[in-house]
C-alpha atoms as a PDB file:
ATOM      1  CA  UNK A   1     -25.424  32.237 -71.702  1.00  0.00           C
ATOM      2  CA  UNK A   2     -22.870  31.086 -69.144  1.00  0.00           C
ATOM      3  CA  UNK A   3     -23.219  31.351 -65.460  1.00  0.00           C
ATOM      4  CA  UNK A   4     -19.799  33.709 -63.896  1.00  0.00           C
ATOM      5  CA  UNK A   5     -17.775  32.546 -61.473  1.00  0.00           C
ATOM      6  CA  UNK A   6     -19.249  35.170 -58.721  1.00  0.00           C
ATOM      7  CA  UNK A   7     -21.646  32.121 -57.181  1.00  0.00           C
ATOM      8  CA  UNK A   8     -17.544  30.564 -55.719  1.00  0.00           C
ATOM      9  CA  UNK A   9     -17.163  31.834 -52.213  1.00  0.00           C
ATOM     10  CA  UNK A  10     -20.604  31.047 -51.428  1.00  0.00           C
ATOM     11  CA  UNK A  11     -19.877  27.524 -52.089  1.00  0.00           C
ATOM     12  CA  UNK A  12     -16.587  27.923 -50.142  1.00  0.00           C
ATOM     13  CA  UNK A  13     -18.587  29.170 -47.032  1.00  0.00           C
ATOM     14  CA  UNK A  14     -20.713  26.041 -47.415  1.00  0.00           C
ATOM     15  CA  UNK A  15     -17.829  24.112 -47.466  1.00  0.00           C
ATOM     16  CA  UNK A  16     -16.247  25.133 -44.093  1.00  0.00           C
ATOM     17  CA  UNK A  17     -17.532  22.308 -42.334  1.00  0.00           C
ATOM     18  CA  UNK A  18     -18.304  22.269 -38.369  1.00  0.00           C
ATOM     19  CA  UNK A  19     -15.887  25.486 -38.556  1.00  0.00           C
ATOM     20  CA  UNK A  20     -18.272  27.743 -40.623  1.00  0.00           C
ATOM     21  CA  UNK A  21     -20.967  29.940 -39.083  1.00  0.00           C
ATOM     22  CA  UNK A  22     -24.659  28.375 -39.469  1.00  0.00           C
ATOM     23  CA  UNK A  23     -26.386  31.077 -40.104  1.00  0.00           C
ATOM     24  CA  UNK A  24     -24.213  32.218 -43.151  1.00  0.00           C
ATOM     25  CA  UNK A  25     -24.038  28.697 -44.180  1.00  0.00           C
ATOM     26  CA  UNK A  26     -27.755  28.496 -44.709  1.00  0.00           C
ATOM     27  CA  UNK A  27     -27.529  31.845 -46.129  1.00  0.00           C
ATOM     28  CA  UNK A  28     -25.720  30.834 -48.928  1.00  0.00           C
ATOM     29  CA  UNK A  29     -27.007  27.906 -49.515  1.00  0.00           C
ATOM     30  CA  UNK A  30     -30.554  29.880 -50.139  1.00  0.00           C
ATOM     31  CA  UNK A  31     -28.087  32.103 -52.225  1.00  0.00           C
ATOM     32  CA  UNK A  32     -27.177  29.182 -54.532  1.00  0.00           C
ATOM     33  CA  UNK A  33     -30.002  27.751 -54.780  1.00  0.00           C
ATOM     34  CA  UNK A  34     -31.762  30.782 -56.445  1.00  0.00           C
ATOM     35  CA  UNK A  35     -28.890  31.459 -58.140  1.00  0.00           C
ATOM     36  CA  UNK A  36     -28.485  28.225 -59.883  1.00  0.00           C
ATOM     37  CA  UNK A  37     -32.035  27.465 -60.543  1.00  0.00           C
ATOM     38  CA  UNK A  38     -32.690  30.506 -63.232  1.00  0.00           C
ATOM     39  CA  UNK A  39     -30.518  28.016 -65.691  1.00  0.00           C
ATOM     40  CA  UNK A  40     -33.036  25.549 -65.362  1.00  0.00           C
ATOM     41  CA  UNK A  41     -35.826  25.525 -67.897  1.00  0.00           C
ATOM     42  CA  UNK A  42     -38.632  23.722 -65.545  1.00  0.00           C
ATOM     43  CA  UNK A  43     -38.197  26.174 -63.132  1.00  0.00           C
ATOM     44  CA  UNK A  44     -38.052  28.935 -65.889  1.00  0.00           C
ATOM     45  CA  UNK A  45     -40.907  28.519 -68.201  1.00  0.00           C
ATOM     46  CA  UNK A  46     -42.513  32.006 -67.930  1.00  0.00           C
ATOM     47  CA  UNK A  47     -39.173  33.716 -68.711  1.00  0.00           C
ATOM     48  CA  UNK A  48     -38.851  34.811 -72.149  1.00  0.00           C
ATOM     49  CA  UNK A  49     -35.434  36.080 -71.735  1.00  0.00           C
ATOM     50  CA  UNK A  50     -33.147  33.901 -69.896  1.00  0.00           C
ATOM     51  CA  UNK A  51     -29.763  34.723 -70.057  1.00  0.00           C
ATOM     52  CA  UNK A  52     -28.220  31.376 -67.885  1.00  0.00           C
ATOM     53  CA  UNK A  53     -28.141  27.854 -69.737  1.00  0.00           C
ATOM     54  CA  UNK A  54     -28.534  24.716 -67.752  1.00  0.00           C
ATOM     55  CA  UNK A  55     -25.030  23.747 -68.467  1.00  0.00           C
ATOM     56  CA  UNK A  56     -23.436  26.137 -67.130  1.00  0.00           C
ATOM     57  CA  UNK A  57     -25.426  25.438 -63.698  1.00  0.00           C
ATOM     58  CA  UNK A  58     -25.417  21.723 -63.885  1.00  0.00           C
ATOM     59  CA  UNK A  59     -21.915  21.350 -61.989  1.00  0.00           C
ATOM     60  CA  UNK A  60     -22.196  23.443 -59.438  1.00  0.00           C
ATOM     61  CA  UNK A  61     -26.100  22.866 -58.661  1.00  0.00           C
ATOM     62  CA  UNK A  62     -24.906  19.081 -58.719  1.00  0.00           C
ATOM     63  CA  UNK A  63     -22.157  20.255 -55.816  1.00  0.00           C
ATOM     64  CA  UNK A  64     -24.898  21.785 -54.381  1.00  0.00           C
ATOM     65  CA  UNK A  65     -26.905  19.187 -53.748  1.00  0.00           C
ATOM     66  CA  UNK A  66     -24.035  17.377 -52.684  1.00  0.00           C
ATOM     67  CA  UNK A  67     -23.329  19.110 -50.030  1.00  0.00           C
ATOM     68  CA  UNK A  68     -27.116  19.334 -49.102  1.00  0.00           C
ATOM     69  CA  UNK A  69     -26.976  15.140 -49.188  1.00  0.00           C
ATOM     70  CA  UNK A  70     -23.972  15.230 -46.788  1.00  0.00           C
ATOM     71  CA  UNK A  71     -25.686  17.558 -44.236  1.00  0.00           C
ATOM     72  CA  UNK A  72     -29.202  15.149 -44.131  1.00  0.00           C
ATOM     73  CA  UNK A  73     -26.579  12.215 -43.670  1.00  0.00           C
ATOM     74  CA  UNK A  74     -24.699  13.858 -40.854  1.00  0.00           C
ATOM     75  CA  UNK A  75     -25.531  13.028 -37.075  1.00  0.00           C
ATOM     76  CA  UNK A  76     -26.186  16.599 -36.219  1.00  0.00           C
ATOM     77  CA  UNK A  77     -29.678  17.631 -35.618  1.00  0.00           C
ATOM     78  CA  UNK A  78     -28.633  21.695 -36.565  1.00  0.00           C
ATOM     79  CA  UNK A  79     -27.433  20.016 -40.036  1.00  0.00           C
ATOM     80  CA  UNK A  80     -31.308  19.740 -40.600  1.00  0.00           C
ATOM     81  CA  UNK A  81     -31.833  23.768 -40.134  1.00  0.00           C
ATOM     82  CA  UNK A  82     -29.342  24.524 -42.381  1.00  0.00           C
ATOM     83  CA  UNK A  83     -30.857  22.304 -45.292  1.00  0.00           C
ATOM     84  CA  UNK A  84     -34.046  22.490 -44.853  1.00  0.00           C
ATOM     85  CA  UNK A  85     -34.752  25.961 -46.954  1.00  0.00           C
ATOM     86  CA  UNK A  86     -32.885  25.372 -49.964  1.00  0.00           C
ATOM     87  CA  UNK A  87     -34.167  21.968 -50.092  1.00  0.00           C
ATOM     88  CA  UNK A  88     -37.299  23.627 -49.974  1.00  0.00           C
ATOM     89  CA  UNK A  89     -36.321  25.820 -52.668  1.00  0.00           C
ATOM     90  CA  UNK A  90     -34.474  23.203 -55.345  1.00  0.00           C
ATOM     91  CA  UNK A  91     -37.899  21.389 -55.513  1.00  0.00           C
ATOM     92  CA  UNK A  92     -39.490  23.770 -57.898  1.00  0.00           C
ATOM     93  CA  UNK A  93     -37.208  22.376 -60.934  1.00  0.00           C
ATOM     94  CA  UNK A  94     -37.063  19.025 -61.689  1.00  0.00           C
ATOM     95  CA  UNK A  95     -33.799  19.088 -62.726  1.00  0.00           C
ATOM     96  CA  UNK A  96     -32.815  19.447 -59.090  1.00  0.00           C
ATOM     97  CA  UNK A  97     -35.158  16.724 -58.196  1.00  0.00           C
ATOM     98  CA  UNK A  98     -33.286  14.784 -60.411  1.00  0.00           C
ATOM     99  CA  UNK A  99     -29.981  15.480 -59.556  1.00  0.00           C
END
């Protein structure tokens, strides 16, 4: 029932700052988000057999939308492209729209 710890360097390449590539920032941020959103039960409902429980996804899809947070607030207009899909994404579970 608990999330492994394969999801880290994806969060590490989204954590590179203005040194990081775009386009594999954005691609692991789509990563994440799909990966972190089978824990949560309103995006879940029509799986029977989930093996992920929401608290083992809570922390890091928390960090995720951190980081999503920082890049809206940023002054850079690319910032936007990189959000934009797993923004996109999150709001199919409520528990991201919460968080």
């Amino acid at each position: 029932g608990n999330l492994s710890d394969d999801w880290r360097p994806l969060l590490r390449v989204l954590h590179l700052g203005g040194a990081g590539d775009a386009f594999a920032q954005r691609g692991a941020a789509i990563s994440l988000s799909k990966i972190f959103l089978v824990g949560c039960s309103s995006f879940g409902k029509g799986l029977t057999n989930k093996p992920i429980t929401y608290e083992s996804v809570e922390e890091p899809l928390q960090a995720l939308v951190s980081w999503i947070a920082s890049q809206l607030q940023s002054s850079s207009s690319s910032s936007l492209n990189l959000v934009t899909s797993p923004l996109v994404y999150l709001m199919k579970s409520s528990e991201a729209r919460i968080l």
